[in-house]
C-alpha atoms as a PDB file:
ATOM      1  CA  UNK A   1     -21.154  25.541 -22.702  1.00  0.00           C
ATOM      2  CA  UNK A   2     -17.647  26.973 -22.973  1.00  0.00           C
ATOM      3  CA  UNK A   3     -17.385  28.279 -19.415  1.00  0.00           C
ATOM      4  CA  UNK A   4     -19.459  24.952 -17.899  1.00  0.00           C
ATOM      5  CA  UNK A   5     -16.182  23.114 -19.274  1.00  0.00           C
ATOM      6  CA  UNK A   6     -13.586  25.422 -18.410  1.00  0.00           C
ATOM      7  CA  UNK A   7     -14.902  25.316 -14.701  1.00  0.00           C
ATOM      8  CA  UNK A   8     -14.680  21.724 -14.951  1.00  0.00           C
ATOM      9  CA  UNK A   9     -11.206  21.416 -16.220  1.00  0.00           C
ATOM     10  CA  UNK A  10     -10.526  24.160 -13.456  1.00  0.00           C
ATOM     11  CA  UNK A  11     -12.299  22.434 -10.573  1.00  0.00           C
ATOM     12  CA  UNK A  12     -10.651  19.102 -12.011  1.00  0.00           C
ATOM     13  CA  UNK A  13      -7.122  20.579 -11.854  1.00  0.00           C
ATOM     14  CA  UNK A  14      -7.579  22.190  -8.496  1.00  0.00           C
ATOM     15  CA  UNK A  15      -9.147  18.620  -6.964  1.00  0.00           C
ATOM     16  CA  UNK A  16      -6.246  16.874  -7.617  1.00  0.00           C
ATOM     17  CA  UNK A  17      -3.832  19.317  -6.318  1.00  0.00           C
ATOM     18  CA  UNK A  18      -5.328  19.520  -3.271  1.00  0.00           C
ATOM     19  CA  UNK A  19      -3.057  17.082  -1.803  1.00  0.00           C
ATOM     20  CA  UNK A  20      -0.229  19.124  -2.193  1.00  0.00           C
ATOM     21  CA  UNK A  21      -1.585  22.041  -0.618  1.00  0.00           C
ATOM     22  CA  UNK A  22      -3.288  20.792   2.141  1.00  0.00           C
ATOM     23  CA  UNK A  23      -0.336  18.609   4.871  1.00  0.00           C
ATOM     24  CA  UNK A  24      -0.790  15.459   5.628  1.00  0.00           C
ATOM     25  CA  UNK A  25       0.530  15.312   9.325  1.00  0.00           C
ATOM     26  CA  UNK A  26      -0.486  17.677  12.254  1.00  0.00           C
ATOM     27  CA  UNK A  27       1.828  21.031  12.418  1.00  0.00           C
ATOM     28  CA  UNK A  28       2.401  19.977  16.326  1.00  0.00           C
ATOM     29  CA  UNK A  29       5.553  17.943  16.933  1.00  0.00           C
ATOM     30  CA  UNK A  30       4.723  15.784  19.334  1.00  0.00           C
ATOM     31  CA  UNK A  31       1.152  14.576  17.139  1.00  0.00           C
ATOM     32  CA  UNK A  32       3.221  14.384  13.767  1.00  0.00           C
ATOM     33  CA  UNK A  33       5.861  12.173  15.696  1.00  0.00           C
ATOM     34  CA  UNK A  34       2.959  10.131  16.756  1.00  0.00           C
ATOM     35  CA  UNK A  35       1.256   9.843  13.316  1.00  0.00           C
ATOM     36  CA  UNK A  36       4.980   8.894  11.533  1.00  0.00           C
ATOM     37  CA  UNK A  37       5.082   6.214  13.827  1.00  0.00           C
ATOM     38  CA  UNK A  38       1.876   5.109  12.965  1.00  0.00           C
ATOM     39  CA  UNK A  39       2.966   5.368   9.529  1.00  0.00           C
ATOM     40  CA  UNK A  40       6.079   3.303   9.526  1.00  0.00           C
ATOM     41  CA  UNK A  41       4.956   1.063  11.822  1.00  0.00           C
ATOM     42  CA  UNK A  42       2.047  -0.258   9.289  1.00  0.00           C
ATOM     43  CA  UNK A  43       4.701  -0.097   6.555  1.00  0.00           C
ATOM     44  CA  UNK A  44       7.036  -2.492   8.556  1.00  0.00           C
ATOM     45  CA  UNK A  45       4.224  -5.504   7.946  1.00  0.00           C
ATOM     46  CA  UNK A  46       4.285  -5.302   4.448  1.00  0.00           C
ATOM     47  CA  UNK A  47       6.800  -8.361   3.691  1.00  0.00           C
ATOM     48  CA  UNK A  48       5.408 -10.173   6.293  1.00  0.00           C
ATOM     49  CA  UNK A  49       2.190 -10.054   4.554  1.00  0.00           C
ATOM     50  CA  UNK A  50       3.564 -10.358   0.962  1.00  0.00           C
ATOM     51  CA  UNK A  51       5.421 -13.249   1.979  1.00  0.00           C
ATOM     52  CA  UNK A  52       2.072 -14.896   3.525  1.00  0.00           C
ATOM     53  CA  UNK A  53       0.055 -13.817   0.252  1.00  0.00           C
ATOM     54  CA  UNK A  54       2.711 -15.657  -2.088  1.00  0.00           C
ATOM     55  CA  UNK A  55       2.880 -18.632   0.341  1.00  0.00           C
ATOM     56  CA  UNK A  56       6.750 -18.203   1.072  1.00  0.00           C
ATOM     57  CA  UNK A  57       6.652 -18.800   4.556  1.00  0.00           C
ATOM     58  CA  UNK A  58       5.385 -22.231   4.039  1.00  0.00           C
ATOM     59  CA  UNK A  59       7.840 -25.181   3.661  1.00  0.00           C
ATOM     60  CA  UNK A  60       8.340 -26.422   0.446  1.00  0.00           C
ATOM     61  CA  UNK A  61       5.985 -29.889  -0.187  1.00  0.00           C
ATOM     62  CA  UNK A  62       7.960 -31.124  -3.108  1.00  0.00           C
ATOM     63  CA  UNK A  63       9.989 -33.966  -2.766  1.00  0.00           C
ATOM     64  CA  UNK A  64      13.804 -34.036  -3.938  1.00  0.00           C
ATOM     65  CA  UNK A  65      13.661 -37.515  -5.594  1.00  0.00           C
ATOM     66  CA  UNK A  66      11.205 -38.720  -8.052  1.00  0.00           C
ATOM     67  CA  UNK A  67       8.200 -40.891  -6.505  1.00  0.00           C
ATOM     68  CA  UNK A  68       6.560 -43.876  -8.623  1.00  0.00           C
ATOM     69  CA  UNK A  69       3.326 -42.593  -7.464  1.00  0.00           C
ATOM     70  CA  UNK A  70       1.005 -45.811  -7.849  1.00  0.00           C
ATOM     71  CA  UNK A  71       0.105 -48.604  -5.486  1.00  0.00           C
ATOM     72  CA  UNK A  72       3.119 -50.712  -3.893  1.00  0.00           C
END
């Protein structure tokens, strides 16, 4: 029982640390210039689409005087 957890802690530990070890981008220049590129690129439409999500690209519906609001 004692060893079944400690090789689960160990494979736990090691799992998440994976990311670290193992790179991201391609070790060729020219493909890791590519795929940062990609990267930023994506990352440039990120206001664009919080702006859209919060509805601040739309023009503001509310009127600047007060409106009686029933039938002339």
């Amino acid at each position: 029982m004692r060893r079944l957890i400690l090789s689960g802690l160990f494979f736990g530990v090691v799992g998440v640390s994976v990311g670290c070890v193992v790179p991201i981008y391609s070790s060729s220049p020219d493909i890791r210039a590519k795929q940062l590129i990609n990267t930023s690129e994506s990352l440039r439409q990120i206001p664009e689409i919080w702006e859209r999500i919060w509805g601040l690209d739309m023009p503001d519906l509310a009127t600047p005087y007060r409106t009686h609001g029933g039938v002339i």
